[in-house]
PDB file of N, CA and C in Angstrom:
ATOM      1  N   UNK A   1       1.031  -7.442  18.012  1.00  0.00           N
ATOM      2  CA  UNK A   1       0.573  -8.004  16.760  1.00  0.00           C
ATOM      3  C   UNK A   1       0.019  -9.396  16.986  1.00  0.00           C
ATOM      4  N   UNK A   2      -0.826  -9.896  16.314  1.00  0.00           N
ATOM      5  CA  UNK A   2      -1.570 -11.065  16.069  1.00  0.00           C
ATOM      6  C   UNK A   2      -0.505 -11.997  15.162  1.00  0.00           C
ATOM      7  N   UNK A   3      -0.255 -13.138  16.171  1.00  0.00           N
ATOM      8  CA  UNK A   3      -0.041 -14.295  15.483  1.00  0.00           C
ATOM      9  C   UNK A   3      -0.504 -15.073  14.780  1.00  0.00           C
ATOM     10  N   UNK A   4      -2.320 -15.054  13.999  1.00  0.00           N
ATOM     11  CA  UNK A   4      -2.554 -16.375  13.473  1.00  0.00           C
ATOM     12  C   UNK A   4      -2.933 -16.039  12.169  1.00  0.00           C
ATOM     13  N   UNK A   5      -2.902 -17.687  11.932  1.00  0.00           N
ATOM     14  CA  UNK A   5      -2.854 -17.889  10.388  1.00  0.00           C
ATOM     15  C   UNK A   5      -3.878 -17.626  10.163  1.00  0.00           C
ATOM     16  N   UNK A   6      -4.024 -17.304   8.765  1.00  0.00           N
ATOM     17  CA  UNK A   6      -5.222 -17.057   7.853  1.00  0.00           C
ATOM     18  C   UNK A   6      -6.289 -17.464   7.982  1.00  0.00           C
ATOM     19  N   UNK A   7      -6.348 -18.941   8.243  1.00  0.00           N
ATOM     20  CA  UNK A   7      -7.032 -20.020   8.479  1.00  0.00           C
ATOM     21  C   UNK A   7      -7.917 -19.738  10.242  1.00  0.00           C
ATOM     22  N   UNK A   8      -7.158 -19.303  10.961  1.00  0.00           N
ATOM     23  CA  UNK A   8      -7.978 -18.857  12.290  1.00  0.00           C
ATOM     24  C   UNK A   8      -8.523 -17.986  12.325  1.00  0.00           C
ATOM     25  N   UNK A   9      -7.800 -16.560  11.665  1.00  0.00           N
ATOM     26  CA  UNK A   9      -8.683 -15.580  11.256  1.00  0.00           C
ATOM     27  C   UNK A   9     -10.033 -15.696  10.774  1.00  0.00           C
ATOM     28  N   UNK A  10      -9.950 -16.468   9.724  1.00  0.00           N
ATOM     29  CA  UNK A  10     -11.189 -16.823   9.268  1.00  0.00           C
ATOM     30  C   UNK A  10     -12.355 -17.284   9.984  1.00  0.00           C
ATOM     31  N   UNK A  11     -11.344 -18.400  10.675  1.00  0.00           N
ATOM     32  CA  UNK A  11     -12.686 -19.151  11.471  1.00  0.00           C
ATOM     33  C   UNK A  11     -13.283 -18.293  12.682  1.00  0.00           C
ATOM     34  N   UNK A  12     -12.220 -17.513  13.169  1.00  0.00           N
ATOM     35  CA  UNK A  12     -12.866 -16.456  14.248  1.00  0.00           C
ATOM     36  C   UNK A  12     -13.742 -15.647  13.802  1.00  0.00           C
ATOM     37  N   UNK A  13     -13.506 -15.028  12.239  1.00  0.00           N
ATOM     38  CA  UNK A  13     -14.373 -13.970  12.117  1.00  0.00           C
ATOM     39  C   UNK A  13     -15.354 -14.479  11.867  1.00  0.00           C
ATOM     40  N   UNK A  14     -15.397 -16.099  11.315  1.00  0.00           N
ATOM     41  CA  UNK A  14     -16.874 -16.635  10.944  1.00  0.00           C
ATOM     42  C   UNK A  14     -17.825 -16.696  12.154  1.00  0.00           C
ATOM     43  N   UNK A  15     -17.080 -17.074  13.374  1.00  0.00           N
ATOM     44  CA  UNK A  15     -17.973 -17.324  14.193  1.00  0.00           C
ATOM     45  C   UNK A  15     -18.122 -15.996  15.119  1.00  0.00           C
ATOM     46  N   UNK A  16     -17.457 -14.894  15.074  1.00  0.00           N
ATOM     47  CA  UNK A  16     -18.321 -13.537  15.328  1.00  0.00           C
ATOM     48  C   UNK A  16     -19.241 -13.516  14.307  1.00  0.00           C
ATOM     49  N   UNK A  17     -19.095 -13.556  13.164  1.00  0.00           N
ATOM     50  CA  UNK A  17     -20.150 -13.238  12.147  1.00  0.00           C
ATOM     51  C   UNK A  17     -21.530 -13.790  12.448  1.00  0.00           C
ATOM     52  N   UNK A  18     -21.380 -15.530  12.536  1.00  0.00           N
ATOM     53  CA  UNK A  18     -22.162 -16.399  12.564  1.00  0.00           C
ATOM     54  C   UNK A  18     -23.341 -16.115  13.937  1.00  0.00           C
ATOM     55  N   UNK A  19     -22.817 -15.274  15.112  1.00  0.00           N
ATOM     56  CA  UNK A  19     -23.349 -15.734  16.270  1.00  0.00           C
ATOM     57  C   UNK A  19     -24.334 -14.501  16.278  1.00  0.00           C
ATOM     58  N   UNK A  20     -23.311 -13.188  15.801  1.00  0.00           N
ATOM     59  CA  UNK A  20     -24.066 -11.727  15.222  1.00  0.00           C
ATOM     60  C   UNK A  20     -25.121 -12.261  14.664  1.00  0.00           C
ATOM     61  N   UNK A  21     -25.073 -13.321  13.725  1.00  0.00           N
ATOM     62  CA  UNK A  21     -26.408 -12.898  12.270  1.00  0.00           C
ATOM     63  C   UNK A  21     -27.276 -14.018  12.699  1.00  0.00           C
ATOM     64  N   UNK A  22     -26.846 -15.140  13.388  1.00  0.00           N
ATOM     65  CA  UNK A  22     -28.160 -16.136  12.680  1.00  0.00           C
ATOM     66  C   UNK A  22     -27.996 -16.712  14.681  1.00  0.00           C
ATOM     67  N   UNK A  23     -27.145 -16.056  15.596  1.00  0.00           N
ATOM     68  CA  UNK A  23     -27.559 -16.313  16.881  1.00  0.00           C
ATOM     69  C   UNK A  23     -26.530 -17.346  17.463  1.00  0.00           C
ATOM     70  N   UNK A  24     -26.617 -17.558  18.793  1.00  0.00           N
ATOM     71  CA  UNK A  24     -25.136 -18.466  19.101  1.00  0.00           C
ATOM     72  C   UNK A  24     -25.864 -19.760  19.152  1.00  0.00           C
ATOM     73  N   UNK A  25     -26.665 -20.307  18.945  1.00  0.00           N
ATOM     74  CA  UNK A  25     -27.382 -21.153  18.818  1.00  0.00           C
ATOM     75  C   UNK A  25     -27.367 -22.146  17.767  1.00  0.00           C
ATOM     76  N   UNK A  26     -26.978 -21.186  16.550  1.00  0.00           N
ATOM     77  CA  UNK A  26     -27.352 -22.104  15.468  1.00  0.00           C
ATOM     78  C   UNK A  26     -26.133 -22.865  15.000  1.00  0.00           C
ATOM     79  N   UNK A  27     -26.334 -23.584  14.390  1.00  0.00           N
ATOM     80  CA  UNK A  27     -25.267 -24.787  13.525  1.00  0.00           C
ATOM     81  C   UNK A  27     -23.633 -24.390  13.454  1.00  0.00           C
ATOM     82  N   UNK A  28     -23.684 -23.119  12.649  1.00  0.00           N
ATOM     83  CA  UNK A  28     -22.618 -22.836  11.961  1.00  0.00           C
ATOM     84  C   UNK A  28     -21.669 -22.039  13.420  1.00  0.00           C
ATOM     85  N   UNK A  29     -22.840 -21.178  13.869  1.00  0.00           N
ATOM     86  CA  UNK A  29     -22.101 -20.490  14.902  1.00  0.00           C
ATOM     87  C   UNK A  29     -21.374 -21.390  15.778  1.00  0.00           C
ATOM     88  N   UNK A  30     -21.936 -22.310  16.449  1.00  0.00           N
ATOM     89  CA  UNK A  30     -21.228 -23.909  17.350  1.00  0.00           C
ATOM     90  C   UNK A  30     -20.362 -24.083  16.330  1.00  0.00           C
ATOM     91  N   UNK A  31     -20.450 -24.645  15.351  1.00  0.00           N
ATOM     92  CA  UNK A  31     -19.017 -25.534  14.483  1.00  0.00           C
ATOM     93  C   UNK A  31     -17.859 -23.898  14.609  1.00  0.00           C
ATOM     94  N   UNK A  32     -18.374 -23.015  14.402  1.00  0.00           N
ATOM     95  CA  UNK A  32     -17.118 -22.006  13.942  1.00  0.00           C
ATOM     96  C   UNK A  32     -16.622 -21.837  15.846  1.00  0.00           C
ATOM     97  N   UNK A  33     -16.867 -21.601  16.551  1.00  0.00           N
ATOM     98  CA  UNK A  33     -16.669 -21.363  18.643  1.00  0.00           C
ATOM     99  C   UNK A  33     -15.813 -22.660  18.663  1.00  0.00           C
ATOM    100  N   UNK A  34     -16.221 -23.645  17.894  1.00  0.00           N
ATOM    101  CA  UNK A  34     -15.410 -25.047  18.280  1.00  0.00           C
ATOM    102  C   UNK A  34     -13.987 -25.039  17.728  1.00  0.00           C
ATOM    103  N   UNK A  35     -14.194 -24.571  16.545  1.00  0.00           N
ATOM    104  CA  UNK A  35     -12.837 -24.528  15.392  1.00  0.00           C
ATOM    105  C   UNK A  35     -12.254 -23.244  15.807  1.00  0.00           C
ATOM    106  N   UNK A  36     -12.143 -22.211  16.130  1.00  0.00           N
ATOM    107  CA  UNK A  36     -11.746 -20.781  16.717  1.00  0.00           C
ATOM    108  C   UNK A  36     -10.589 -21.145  16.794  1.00  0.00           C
ATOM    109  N   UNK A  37     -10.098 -22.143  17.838  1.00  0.00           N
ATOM    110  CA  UNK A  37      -8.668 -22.387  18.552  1.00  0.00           C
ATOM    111  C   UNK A  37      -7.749 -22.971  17.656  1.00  0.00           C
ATOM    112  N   UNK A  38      -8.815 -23.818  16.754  1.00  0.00           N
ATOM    113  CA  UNK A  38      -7.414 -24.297  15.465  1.00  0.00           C
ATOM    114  C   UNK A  38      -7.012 -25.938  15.581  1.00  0.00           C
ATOM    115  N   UNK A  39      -7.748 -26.292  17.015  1.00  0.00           N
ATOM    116  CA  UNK A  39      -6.960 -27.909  18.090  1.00  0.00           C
ATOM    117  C   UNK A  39      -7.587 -28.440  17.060  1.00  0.00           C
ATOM    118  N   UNK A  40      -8.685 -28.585  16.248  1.00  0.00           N
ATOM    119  CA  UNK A  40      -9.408 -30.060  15.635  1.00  0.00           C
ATOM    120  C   UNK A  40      -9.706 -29.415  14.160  1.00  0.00           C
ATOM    121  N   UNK A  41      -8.721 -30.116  13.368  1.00  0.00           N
ATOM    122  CA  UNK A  41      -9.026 -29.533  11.639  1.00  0.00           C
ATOM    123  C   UNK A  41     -10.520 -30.329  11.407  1.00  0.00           C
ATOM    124  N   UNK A  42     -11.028 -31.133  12.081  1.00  0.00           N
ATOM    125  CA  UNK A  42     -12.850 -31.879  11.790  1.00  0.00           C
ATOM    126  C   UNK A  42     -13.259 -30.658  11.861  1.00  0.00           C
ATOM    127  N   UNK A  43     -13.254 -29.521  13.054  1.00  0.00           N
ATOM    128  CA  UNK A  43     -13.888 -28.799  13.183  1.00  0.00           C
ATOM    129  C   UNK A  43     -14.270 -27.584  12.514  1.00  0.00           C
ATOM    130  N   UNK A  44     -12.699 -27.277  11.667  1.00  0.00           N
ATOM    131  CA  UNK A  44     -12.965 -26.360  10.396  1.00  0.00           C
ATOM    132  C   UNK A  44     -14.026 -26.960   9.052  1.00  0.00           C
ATOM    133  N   UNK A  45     -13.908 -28.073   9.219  1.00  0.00           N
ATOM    134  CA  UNK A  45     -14.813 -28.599   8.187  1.00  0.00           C
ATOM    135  C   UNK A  45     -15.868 -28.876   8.619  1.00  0.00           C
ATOM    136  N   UNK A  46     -15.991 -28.527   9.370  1.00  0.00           N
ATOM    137  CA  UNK A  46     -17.474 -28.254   9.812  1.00  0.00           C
ATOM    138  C   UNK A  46     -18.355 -27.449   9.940  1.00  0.00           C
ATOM    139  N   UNK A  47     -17.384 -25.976   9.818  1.00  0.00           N
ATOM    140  CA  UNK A  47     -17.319 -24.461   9.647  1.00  0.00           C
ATOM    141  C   UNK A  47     -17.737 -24.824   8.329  1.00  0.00           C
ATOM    142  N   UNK A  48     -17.298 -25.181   7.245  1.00  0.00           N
ATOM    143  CA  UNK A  48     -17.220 -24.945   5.740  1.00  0.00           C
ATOM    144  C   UNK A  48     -18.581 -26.020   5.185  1.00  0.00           C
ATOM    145  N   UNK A  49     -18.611 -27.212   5.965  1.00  0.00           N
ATOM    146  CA  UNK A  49     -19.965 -27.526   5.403  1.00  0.00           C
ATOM    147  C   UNK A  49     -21.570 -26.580   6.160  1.00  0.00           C
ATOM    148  N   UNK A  50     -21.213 -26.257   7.154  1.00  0.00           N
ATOM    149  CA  UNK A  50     -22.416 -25.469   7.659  1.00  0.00           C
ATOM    150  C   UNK A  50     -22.730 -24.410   6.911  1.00  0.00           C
ATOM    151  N   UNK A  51     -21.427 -23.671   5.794  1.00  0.00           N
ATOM    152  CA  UNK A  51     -21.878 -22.674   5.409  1.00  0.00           C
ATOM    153  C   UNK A  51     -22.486 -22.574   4.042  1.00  0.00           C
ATOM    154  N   UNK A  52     -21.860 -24.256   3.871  1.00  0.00           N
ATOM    155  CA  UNK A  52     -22.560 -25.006   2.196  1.00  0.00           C
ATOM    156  C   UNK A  52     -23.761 -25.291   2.360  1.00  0.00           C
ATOM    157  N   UNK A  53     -24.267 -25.113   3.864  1.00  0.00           N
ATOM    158  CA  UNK A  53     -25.841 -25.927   3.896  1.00  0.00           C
ATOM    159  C   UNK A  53     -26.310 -24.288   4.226  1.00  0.00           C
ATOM    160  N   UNK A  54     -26.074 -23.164   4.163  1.00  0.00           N
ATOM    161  CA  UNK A  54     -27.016 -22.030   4.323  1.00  0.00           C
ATOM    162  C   UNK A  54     -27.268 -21.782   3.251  1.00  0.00           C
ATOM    163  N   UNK A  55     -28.845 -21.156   3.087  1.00  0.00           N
ATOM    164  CA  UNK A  55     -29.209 -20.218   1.308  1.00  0.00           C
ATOM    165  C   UNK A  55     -28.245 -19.185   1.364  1.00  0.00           C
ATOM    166  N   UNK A  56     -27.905 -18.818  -0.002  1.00  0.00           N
ATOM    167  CA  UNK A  56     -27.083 -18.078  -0.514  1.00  0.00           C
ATOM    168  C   UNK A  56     -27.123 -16.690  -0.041  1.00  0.00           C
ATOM    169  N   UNK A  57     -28.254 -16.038  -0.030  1.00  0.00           N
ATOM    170  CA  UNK A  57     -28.416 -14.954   0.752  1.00  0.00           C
ATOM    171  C   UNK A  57     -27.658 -14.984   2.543  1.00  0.00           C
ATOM    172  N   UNK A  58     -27.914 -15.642   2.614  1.00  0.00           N
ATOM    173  CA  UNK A  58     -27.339 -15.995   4.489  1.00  0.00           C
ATOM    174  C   UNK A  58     -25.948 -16.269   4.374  1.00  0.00           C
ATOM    175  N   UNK A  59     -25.597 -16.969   3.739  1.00  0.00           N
ATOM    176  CA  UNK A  59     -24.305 -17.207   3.290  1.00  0.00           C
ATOM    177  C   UNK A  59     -23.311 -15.931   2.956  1.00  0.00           C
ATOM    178  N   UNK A  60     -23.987 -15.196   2.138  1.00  0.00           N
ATOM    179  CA  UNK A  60     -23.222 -13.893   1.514  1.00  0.00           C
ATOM    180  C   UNK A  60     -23.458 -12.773   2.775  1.00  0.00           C
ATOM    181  N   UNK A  61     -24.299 -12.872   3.798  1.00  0.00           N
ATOM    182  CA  UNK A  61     -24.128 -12.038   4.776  1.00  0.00           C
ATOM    183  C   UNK A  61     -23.413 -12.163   5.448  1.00  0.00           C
ATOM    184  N   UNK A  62     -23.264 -14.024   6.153  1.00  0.00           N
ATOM    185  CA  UNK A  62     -22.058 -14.440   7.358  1.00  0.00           C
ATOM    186  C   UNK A  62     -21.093 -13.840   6.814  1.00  0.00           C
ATOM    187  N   UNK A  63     -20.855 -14.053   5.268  1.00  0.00           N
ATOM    188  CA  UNK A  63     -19.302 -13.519   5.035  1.00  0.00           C
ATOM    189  C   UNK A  63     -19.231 -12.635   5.042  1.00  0.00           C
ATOM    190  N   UNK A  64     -19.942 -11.388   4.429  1.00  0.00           N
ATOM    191  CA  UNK A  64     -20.012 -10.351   4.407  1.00  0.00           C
ATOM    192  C   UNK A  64     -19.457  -9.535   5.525  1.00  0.00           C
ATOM    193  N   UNK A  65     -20.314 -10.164   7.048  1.00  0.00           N
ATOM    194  CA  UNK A  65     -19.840  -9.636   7.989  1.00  0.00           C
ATOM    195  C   UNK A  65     -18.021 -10.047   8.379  1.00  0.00           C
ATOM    196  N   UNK A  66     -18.084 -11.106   8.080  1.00  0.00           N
ATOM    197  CA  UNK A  66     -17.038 -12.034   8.711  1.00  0.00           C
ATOM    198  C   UNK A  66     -15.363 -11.358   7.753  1.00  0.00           C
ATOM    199  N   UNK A  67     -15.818 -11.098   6.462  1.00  0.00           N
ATOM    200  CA  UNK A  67     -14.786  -9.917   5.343  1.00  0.00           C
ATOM    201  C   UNK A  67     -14.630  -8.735   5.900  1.00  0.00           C
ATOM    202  N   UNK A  68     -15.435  -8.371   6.658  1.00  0.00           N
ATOM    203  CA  UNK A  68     -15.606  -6.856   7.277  1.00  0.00           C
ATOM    204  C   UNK A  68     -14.667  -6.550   8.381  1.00  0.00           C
ATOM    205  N   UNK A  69     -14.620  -8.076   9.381  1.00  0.00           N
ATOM    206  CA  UNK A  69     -14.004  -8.172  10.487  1.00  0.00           C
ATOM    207  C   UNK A  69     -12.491  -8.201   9.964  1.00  0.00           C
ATOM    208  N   UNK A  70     -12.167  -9.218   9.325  1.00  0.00           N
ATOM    209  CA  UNK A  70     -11.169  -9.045   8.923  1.00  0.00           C
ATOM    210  C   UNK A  70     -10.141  -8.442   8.101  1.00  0.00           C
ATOM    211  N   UNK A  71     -11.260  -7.600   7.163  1.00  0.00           N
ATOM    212  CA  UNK A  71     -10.206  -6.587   6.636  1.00  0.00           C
ATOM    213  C   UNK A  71     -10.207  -5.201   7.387  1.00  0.00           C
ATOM    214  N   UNK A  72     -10.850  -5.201   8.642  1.00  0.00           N
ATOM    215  CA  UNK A  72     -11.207  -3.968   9.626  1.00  0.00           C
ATOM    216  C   UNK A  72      -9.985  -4.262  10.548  1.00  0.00           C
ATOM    217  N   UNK A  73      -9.006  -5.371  10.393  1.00  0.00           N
ATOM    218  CA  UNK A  73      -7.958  -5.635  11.806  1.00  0.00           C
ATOM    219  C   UNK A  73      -6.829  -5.889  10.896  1.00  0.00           C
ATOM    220  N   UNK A  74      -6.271  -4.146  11.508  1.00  0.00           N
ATOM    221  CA  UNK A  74      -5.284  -3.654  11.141  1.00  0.00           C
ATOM    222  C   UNK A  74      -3.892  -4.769  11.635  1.00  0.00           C
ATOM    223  N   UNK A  75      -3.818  -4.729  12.497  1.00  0.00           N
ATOM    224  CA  UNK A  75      -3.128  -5.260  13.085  1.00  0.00           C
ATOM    225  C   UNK A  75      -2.391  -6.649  12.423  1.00  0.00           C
ATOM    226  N   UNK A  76      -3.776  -7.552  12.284  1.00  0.00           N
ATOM    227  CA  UNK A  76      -3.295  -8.977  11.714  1.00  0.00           C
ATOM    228  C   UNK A  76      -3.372  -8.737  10.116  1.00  0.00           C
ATOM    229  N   UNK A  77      -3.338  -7.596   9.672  1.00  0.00           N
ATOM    230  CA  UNK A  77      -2.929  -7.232   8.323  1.00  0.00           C
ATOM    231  C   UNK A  77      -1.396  -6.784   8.203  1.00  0.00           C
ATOM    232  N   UNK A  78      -1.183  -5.746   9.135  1.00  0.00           N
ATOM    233  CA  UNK A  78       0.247  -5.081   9.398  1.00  0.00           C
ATOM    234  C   UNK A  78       1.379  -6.417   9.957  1.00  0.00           C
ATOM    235  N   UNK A  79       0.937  -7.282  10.393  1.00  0.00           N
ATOM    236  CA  UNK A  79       1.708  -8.782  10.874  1.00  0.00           C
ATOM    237  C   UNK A  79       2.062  -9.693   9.480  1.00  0.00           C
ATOM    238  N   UNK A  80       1.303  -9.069   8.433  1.00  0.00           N
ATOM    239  CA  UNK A  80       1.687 -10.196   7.341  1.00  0.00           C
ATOM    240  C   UNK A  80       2.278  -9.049   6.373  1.00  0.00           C
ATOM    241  N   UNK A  81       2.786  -8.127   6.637  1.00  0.00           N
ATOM    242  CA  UNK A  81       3.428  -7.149   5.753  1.00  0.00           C
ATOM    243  C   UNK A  81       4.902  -7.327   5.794  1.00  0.00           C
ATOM    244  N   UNK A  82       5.988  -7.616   4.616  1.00  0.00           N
ATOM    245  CA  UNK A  82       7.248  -8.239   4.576  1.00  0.00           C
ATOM    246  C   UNK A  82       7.759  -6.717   5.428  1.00  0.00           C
ATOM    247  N   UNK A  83       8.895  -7.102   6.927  1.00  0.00           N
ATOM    248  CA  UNK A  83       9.601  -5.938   7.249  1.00  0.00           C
ATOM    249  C   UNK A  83       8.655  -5.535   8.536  1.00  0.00           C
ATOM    250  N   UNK A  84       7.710  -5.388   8.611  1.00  0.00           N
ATOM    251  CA  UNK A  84       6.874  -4.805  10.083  1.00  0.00           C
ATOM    252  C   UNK A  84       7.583  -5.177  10.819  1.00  0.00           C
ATOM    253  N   UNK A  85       7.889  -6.287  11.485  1.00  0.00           N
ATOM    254  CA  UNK A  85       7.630  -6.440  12.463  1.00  0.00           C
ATOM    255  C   UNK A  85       8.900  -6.324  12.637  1.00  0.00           C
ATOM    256  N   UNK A  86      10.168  -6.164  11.604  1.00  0.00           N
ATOM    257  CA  UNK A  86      11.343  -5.770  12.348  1.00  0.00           C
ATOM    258  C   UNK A  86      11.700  -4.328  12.375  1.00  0.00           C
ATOM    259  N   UNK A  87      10.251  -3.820  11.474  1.00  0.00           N
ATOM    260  CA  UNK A  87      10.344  -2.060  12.091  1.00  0.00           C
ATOM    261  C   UNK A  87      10.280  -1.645  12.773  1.00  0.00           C
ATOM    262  N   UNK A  88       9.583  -2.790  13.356  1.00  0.00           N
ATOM    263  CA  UNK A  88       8.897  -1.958  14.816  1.00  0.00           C
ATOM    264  C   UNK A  88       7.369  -1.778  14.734  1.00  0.00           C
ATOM    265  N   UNK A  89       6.443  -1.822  13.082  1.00  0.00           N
ATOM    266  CA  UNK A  89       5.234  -1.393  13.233  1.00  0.00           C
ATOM    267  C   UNK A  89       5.074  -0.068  13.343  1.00  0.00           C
ATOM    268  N   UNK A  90       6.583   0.811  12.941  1.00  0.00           N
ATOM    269  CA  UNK A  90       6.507   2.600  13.176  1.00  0.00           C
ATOM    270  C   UNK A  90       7.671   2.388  12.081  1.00  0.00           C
ATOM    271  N   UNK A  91       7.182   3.849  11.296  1.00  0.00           N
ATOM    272  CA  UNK A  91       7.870   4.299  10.179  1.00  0.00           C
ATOM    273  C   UNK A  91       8.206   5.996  10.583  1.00  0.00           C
TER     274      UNK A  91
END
């Protein structure tokens, strides 16, 4: 099972999302690769203004993809369920 918080999740799936849609190159994708690990909270906010400076259309795709990733991983869903993990993760 996956240990991280909400908050890393996020930023990981942003920056798969980010590097998928608009290239590893661009703005948001760098700020989200930097923030991934969680070491520099500057760096999440840097994730969150890059995604205030995309048009809305681009915006609703990063996430789009980036919602996809994360409600597609079972795993770090089944880790925040009260009881898993002293089930065993088997019923």
């Amino acid at each position: 099972m996956q240990d991280l918080s909400p908050e890393l999740r996020f930023l990981r799936a942003v920056a798969d999302a980010a590097t998928a849609h608009l290239g590893a190159d661009h703005a948001l994708s760098l700020a989200a690769d930097a923030a991934r690990d969680g070491a520099r909270p500057e760096k999440a906010a840097e994730v969150h203004e890059a995604l205030a400076a995309l048009d809305d259309a681009t915006r609703e795709a990063v996430l789009a993809l980036a919602h996809r990733a994360m409600r597609e991983d079972l795993a770090a869903i089944w880790s925040f369920l009260p009881g898993a993990a002293q089930a065993g993760g088997r019923h």
